[in-house]
PDB file of N, CA and C in Angstrom:
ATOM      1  N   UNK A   1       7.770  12.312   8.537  1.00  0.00           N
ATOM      2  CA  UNK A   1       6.375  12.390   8.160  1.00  0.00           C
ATOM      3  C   UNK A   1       5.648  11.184   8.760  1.00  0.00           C
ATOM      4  N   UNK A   2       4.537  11.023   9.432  1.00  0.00           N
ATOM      5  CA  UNK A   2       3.988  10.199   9.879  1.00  0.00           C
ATOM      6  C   UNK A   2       2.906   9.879   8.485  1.00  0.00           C
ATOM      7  N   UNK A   3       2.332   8.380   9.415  1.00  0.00           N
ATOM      8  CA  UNK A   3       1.879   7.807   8.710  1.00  0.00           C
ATOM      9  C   UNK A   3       0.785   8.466   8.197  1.00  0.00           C
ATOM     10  N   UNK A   4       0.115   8.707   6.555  1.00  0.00           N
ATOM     11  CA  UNK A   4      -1.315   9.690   6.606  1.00  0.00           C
ATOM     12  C   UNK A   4      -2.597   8.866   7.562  1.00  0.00           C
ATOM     13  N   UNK A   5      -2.826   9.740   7.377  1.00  0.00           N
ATOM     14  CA  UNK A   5      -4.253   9.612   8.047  1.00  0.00           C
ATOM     15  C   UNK A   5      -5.511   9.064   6.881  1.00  0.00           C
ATOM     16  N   UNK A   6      -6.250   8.558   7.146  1.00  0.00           N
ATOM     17  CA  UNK A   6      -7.540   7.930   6.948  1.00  0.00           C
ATOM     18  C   UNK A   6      -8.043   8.510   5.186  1.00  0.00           C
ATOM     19  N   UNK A   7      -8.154  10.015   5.997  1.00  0.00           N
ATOM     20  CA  UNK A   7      -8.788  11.431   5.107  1.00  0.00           C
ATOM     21  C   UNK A   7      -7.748  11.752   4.326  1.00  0.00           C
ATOM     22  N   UNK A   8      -6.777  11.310   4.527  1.00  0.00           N
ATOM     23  CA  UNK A   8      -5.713  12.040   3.232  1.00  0.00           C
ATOM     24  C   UNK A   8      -5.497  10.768   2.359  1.00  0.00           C
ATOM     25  N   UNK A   9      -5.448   9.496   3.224  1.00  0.00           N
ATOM     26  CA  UNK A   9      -5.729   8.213   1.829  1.00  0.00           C
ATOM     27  C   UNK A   9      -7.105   8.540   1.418  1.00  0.00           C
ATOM     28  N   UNK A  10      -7.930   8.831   1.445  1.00  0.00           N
ATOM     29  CA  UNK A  10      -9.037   8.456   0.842  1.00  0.00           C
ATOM     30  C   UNK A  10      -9.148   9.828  -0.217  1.00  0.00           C
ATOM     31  N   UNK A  11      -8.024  11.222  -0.074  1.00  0.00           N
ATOM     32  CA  UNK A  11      -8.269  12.332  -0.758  1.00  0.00           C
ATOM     33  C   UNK A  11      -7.553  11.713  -2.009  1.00  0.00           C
ATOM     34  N   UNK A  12      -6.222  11.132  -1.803  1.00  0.00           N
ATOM     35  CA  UNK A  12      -5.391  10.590  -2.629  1.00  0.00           C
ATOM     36  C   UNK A  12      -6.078   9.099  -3.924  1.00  0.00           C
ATOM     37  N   UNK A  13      -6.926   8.467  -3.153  1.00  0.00           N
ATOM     38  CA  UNK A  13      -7.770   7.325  -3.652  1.00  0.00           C
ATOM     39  C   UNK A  13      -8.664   7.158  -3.261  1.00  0.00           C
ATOM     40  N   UNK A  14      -9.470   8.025  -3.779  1.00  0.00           N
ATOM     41  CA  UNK A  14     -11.013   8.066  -3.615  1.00  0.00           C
ATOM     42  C   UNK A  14     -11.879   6.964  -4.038  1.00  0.00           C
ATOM     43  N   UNK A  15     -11.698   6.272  -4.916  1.00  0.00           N
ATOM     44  CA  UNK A  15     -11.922   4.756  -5.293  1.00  0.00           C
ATOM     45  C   UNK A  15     -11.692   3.650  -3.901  1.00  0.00           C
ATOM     46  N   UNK A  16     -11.233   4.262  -2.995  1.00  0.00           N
ATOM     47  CA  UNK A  16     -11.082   3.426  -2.138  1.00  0.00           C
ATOM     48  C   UNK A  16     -12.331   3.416  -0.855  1.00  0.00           C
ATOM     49  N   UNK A  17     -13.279   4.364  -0.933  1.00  0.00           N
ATOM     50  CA  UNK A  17     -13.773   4.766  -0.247  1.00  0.00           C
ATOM     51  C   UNK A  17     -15.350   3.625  -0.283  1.00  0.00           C
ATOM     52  N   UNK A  18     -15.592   2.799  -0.952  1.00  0.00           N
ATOM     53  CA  UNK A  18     -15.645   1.501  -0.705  1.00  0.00           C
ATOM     54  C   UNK A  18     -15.640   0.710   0.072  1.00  0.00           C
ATOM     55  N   UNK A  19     -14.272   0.532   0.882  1.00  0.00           N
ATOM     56  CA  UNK A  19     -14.305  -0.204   1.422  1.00  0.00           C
ATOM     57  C   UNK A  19     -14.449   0.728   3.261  1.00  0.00           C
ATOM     58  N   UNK A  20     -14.572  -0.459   4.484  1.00  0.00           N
ATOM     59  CA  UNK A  20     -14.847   0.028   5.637  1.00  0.00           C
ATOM     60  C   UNK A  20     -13.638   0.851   5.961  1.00  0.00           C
ATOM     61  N   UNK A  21     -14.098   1.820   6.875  1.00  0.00           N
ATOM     62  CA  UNK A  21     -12.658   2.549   7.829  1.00  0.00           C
ATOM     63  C   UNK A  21     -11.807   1.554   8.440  1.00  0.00           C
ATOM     64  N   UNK A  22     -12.381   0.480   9.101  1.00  0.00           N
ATOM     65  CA  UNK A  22     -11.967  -0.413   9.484  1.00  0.00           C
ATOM     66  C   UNK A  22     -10.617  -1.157   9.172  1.00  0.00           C
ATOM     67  N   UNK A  23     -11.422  -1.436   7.486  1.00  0.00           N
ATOM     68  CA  UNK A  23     -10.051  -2.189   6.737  1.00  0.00           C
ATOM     69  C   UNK A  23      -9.054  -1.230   6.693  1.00  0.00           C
ATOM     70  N   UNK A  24      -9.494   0.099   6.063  1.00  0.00           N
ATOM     71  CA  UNK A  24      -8.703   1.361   5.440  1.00  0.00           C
ATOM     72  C   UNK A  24      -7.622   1.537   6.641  1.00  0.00           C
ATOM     73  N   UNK A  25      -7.791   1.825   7.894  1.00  0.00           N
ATOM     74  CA  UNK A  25      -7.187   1.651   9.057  1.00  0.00           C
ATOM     75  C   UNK A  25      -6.551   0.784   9.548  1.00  0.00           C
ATOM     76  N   UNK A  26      -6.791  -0.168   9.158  1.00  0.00           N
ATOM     77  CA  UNK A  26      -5.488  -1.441   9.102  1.00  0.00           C
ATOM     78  C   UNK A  26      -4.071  -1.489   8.263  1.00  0.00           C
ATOM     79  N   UNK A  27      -4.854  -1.582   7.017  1.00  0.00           N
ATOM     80  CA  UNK A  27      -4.142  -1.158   5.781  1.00  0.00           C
ATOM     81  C   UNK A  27      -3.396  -0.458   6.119  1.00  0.00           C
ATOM     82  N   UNK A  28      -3.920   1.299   6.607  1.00  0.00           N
ATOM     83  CA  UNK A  28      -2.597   1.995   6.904  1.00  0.00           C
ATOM     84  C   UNK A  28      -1.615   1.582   7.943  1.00  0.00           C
ATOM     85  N   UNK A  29      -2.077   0.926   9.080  1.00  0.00           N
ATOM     86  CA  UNK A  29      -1.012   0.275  10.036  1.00  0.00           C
ATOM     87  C   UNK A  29      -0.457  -1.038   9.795  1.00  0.00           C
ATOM     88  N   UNK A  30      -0.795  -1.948   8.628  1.00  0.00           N
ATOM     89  CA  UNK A  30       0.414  -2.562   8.705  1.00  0.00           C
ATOM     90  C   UNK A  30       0.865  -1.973   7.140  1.00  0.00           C
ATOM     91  N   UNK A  31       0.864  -1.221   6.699  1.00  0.00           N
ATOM     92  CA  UNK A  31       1.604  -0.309   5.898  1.00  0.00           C
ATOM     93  C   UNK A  31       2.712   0.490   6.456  1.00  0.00           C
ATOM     94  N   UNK A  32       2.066   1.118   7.454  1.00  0.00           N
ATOM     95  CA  UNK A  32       3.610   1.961   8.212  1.00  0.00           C
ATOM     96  C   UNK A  32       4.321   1.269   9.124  1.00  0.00           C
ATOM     97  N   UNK A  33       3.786  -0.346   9.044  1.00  0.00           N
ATOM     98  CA  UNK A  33       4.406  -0.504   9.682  1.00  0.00           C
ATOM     99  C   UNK A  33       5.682  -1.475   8.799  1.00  0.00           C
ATOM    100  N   UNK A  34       5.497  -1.625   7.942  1.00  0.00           N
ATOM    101  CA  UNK A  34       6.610  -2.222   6.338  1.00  0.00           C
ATOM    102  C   UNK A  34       7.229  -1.245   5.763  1.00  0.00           C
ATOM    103  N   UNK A  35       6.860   0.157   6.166  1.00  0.00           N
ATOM    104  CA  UNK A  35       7.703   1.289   5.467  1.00  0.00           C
ATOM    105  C   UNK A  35       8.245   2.087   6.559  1.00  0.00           C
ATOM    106  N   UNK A  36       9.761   1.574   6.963  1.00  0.00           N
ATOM    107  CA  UNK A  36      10.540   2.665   7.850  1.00  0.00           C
ATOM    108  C   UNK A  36      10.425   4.144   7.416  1.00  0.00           C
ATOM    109  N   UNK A  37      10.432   5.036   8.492  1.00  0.00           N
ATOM    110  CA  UNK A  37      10.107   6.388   8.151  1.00  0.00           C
ATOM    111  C   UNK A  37      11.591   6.363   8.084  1.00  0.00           C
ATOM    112  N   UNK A  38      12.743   5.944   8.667  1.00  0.00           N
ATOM    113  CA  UNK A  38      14.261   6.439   8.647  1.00  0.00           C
ATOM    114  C   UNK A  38      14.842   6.151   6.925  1.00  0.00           C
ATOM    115  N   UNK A  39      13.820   5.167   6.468  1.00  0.00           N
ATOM    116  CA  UNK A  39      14.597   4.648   5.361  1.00  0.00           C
ATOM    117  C   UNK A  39      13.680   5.744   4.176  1.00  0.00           C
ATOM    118  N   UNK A  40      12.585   5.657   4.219  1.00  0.00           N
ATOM    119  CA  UNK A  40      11.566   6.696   3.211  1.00  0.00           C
ATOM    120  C   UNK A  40      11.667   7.835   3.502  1.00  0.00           C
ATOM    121  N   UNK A  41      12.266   8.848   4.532  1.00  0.00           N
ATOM    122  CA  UNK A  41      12.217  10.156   4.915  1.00  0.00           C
ATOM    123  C   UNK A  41      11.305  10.636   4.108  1.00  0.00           C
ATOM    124  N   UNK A  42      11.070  11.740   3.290  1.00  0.00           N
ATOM    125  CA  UNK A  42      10.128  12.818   2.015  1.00  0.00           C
ATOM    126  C   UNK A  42       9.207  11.672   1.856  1.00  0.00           C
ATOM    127  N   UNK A  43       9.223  10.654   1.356  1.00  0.00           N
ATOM    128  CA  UNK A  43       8.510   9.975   0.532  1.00  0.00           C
ATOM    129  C   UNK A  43       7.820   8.682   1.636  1.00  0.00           C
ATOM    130  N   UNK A  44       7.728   8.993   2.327  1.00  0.00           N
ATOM    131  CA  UNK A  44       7.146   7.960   3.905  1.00  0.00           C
ATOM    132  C   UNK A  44       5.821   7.703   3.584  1.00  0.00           C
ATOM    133  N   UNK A  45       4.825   9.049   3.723  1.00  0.00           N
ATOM    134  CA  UNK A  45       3.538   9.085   3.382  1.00  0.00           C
ATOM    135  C   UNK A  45       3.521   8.853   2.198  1.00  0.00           C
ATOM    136  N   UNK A  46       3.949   8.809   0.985  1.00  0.00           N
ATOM    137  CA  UNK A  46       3.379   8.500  -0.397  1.00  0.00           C
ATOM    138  C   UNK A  46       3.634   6.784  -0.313  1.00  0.00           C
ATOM    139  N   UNK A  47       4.822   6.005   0.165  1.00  0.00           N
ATOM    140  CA  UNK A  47       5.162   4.957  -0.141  1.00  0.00           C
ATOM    141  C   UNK A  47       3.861   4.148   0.841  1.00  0.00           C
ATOM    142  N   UNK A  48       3.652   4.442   2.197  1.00  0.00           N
ATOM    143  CA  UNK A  48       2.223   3.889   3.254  1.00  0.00           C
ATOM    144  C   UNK A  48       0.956   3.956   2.111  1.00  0.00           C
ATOM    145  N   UNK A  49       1.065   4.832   1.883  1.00  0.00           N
ATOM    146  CA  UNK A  49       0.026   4.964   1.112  1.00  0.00           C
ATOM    147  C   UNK A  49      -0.409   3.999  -0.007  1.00  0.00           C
ATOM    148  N   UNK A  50       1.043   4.733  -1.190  1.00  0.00           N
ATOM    149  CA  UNK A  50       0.366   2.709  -1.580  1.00  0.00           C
ATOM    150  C   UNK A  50       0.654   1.668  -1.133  1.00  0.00           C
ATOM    151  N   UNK A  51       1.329   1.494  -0.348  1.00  0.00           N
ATOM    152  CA  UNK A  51       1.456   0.343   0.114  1.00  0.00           C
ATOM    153  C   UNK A  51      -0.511  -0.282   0.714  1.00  0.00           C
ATOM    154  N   UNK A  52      -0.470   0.600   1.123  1.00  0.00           N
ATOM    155  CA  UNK A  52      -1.987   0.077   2.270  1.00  0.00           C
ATOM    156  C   UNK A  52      -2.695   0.020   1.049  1.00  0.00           C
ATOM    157  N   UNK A  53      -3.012   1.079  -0.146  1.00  0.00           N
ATOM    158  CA  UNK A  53      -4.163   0.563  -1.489  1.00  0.00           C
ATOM    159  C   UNK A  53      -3.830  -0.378  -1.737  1.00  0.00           C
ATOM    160  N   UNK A  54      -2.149  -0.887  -1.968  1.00  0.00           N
ATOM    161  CA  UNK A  54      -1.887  -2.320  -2.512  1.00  0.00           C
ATOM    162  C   UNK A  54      -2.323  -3.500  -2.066  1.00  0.00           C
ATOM    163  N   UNK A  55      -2.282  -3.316  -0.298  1.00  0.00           N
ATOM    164  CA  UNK A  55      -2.898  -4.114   0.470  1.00  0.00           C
ATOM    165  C   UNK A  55      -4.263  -3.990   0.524  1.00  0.00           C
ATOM    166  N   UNK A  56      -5.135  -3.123   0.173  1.00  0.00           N
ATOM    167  CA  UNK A  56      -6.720  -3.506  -0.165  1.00  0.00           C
ATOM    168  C   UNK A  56      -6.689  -4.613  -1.458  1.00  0.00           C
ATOM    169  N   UNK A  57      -6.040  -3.888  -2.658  1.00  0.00           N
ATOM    170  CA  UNK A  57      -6.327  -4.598  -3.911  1.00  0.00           C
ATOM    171  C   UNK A  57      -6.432  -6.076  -3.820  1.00  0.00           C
ATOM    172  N   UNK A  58      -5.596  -6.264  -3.002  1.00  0.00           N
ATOM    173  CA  UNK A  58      -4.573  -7.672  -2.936  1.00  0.00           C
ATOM    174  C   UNK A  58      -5.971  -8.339  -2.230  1.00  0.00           C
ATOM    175  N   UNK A  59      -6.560  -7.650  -1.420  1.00  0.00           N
ATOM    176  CA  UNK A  59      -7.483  -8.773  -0.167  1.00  0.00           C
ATOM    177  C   UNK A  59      -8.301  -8.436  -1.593  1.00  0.00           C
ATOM    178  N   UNK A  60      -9.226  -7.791  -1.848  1.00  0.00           N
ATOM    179  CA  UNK A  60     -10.226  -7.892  -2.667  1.00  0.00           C
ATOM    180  C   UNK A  60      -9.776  -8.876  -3.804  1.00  0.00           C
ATOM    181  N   UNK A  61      -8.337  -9.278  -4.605  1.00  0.00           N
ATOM    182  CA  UNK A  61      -8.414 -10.052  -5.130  1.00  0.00           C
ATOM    183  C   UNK A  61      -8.705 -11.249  -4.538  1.00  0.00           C
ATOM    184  N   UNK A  62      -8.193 -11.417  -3.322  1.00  0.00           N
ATOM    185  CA  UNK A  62      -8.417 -12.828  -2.833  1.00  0.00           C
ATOM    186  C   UNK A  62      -9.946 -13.274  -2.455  1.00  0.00           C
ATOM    187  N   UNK A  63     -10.917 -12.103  -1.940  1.00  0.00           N
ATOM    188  CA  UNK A  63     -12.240 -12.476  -1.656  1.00  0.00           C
ATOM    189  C   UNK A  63     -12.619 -13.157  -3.082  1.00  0.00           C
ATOM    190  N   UNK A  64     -12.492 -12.181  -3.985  1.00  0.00           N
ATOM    191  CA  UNK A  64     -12.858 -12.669  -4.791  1.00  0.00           C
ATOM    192  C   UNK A  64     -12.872 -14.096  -5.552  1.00  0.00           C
ATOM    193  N   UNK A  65     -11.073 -14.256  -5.489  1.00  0.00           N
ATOM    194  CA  UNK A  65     -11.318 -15.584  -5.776  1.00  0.00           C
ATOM    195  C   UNK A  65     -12.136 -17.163  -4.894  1.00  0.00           C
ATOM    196  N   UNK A  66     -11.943 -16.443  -3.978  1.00  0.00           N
ATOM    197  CA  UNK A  66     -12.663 -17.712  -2.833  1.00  0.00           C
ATOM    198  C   UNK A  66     -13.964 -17.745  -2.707  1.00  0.00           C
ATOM    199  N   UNK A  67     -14.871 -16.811  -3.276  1.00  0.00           N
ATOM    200  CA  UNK A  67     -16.124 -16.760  -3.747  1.00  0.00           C
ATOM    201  C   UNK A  67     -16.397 -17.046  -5.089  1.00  0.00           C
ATOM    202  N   UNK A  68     -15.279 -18.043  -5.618  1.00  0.00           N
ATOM    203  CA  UNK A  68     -15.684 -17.871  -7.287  1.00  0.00           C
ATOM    204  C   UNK A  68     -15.777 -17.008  -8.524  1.00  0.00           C
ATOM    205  N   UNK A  69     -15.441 -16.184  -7.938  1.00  0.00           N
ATOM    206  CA  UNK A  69     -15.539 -15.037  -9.099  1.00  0.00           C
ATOM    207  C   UNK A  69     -14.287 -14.611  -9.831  1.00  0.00           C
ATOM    208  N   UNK A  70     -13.891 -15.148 -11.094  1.00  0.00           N
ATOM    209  CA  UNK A  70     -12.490 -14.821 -11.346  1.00  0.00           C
ATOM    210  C   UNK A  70     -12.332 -13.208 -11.022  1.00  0.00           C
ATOM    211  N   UNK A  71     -10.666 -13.150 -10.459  1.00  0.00           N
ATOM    212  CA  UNK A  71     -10.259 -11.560 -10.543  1.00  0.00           C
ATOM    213  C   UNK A  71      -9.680 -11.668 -11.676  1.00  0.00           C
ATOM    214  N   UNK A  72      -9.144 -10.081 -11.762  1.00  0.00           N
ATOM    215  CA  UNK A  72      -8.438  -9.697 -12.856  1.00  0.00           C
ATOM    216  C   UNK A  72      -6.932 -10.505 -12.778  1.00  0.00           C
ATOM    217  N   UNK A  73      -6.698 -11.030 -14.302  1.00  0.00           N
ATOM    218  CA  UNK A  73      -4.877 -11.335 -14.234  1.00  0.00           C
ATOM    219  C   UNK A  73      -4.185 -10.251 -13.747  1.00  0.00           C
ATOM    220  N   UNK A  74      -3.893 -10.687 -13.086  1.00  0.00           N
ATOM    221  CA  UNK A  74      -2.080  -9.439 -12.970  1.00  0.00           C
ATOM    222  C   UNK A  74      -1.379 -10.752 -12.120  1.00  0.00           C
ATOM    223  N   UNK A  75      -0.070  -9.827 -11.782  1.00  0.00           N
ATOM    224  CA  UNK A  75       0.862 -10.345 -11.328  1.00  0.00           C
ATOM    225  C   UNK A  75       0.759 -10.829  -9.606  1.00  0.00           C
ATOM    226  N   UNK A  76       2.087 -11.089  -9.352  1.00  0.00           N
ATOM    227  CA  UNK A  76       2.223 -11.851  -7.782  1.00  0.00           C
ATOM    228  C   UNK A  76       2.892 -10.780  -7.491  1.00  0.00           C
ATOM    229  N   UNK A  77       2.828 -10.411  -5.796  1.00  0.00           N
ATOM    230  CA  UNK A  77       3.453  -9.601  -5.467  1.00  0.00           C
ATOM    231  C   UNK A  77       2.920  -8.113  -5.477  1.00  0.00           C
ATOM    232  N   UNK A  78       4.283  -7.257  -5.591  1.00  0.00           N
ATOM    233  CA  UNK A  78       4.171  -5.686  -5.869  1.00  0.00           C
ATOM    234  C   UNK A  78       3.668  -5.764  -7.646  1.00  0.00           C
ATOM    235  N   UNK A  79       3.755  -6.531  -8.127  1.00  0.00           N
ATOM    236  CA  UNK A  79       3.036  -6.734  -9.981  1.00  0.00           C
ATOM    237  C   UNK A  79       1.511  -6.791  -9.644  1.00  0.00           C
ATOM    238  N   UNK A  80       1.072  -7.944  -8.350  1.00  0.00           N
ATOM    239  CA  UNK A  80      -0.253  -7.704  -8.480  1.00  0.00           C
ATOM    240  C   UNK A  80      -1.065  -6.466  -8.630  1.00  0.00           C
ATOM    241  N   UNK A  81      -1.097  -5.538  -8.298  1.00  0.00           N
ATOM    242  CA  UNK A  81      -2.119  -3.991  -8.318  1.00  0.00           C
ATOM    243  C   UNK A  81      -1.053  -3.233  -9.112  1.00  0.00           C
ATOM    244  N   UNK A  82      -1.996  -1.966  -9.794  1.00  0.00           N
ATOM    245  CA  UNK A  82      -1.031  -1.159 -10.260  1.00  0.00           C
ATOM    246  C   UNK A  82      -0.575   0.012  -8.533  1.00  0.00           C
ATOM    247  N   UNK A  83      -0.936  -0.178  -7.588  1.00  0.00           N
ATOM    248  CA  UNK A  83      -0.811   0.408  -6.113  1.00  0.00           C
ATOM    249  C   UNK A  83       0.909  -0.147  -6.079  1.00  0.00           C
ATOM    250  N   UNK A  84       0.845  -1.440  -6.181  1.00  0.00           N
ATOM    251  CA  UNK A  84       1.956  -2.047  -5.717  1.00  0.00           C
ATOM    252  C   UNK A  84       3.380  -1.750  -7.034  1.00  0.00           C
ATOM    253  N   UNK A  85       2.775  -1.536  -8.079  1.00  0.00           N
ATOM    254  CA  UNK A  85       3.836  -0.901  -9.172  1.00  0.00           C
ATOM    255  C   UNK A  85       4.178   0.225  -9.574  1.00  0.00           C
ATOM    256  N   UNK A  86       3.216   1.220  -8.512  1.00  0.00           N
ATOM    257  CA  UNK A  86       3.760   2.685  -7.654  1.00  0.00           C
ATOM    258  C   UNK A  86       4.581   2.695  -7.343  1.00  0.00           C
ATOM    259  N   UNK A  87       4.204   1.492  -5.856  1.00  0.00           N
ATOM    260  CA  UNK A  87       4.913   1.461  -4.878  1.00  0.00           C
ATOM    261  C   UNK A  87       6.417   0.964  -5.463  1.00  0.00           C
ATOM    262  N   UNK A  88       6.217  -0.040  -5.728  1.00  0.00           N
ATOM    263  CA  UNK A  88       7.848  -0.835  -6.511  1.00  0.00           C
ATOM    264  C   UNK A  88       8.732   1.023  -7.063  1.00  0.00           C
ATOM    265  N   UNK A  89       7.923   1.149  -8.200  1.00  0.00           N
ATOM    266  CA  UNK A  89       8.763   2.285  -8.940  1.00  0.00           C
ATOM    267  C   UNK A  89       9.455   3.619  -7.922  1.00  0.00           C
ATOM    268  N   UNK A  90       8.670   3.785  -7.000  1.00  0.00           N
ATOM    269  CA  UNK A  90       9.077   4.956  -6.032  1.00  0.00           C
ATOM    270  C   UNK A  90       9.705   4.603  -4.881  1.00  0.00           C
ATOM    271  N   UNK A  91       9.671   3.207  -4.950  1.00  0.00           N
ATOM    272  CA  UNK A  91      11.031   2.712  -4.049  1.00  0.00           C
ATOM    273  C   UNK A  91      12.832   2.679  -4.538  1.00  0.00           C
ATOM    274  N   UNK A  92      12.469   2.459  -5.904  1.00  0.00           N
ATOM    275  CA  UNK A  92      13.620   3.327  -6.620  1.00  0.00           C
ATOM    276  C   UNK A  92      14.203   4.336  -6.449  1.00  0.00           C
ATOM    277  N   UNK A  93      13.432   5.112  -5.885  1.00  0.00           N
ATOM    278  CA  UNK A  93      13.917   6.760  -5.587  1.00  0.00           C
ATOM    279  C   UNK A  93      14.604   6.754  -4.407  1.00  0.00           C
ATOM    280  N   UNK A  94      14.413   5.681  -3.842  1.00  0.00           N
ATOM    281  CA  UNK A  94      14.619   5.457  -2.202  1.00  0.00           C
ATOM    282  C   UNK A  94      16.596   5.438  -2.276  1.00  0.00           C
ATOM    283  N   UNK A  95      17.484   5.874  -0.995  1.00  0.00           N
ATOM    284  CA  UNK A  95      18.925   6.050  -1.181  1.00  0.00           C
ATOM    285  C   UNK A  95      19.179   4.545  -0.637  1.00  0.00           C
ATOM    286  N   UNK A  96      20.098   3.399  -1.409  1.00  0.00           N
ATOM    287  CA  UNK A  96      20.428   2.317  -1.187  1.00  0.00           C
ATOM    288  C   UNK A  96      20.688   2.461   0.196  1.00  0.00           C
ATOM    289  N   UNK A  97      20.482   1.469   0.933  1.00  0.00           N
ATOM    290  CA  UNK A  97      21.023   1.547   3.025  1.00  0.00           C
ATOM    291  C   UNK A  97      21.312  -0.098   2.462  1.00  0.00           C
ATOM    292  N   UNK A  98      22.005  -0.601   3.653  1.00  0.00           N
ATOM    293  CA  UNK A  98      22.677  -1.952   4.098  1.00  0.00           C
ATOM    294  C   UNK A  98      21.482  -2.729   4.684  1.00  0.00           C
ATOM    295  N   UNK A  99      20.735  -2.295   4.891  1.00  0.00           N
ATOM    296  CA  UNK A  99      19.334  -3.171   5.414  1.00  0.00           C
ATOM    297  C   UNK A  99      19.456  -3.252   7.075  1.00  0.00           C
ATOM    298  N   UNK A 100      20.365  -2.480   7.908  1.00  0.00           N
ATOM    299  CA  UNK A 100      20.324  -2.408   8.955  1.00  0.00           C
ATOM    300  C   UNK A 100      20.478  -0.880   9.281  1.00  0.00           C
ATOM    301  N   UNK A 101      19.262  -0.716  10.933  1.00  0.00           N
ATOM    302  CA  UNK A 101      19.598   0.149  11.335  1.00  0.00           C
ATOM    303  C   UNK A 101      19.701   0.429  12.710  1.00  0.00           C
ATOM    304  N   UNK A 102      20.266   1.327  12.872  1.00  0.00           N
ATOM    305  CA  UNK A 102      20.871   1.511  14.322  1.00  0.00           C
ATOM    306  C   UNK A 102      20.046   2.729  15.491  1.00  0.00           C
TER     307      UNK A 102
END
């Protein structure tokens, strides 16, 4: 499964539609590019996916803080967004590999 497209993140998280194509289009490429398709097979496009919302949440927390404006508490990491505690939980589903591939 390739990486989704633009229009299918934004069908999936429409709340996201906010921000520029620009970012949204980044997001998804360095998203697919942290989620091997050999290692996610079925679940490739759902895991890019949040991965890249996680990676919006995450920058919008940080604008925020550097403009003064407290963000919301949450966590560090995949804890920060609930995108990234998708992502964490449905990496579970994922079949253990050795961390190398050939």
């Amino acid at each position: 499964m390739a990486v989704p497209t633009l229009a299918q993140l934004l069908d999936r998280f429409p709340e996201l539609e906010v921000h520029t194509h620009a970012q949204l289009e980044h997001a998804l490429a360095a998203a697919g590019r942290r989620c091997s398709e050999a290692v996610w097979g079925e679940l490739h496009g759902d895991g890019v996916g949040l991965f890249a919302a996680h990676l919006i949440a995450c920058r919008v927390r940080e604008v925020a803080a550097q403009v003064g404006q407290a963000p919301p508490s949450s966590g560090s990491g995949l804890d920060a967004s609930h995108y990234g505690q998708q992502f964490a939980e449905l990496q579970t589903c994922l079949p253990l590999t050795t961390g190398f591939m050939v």
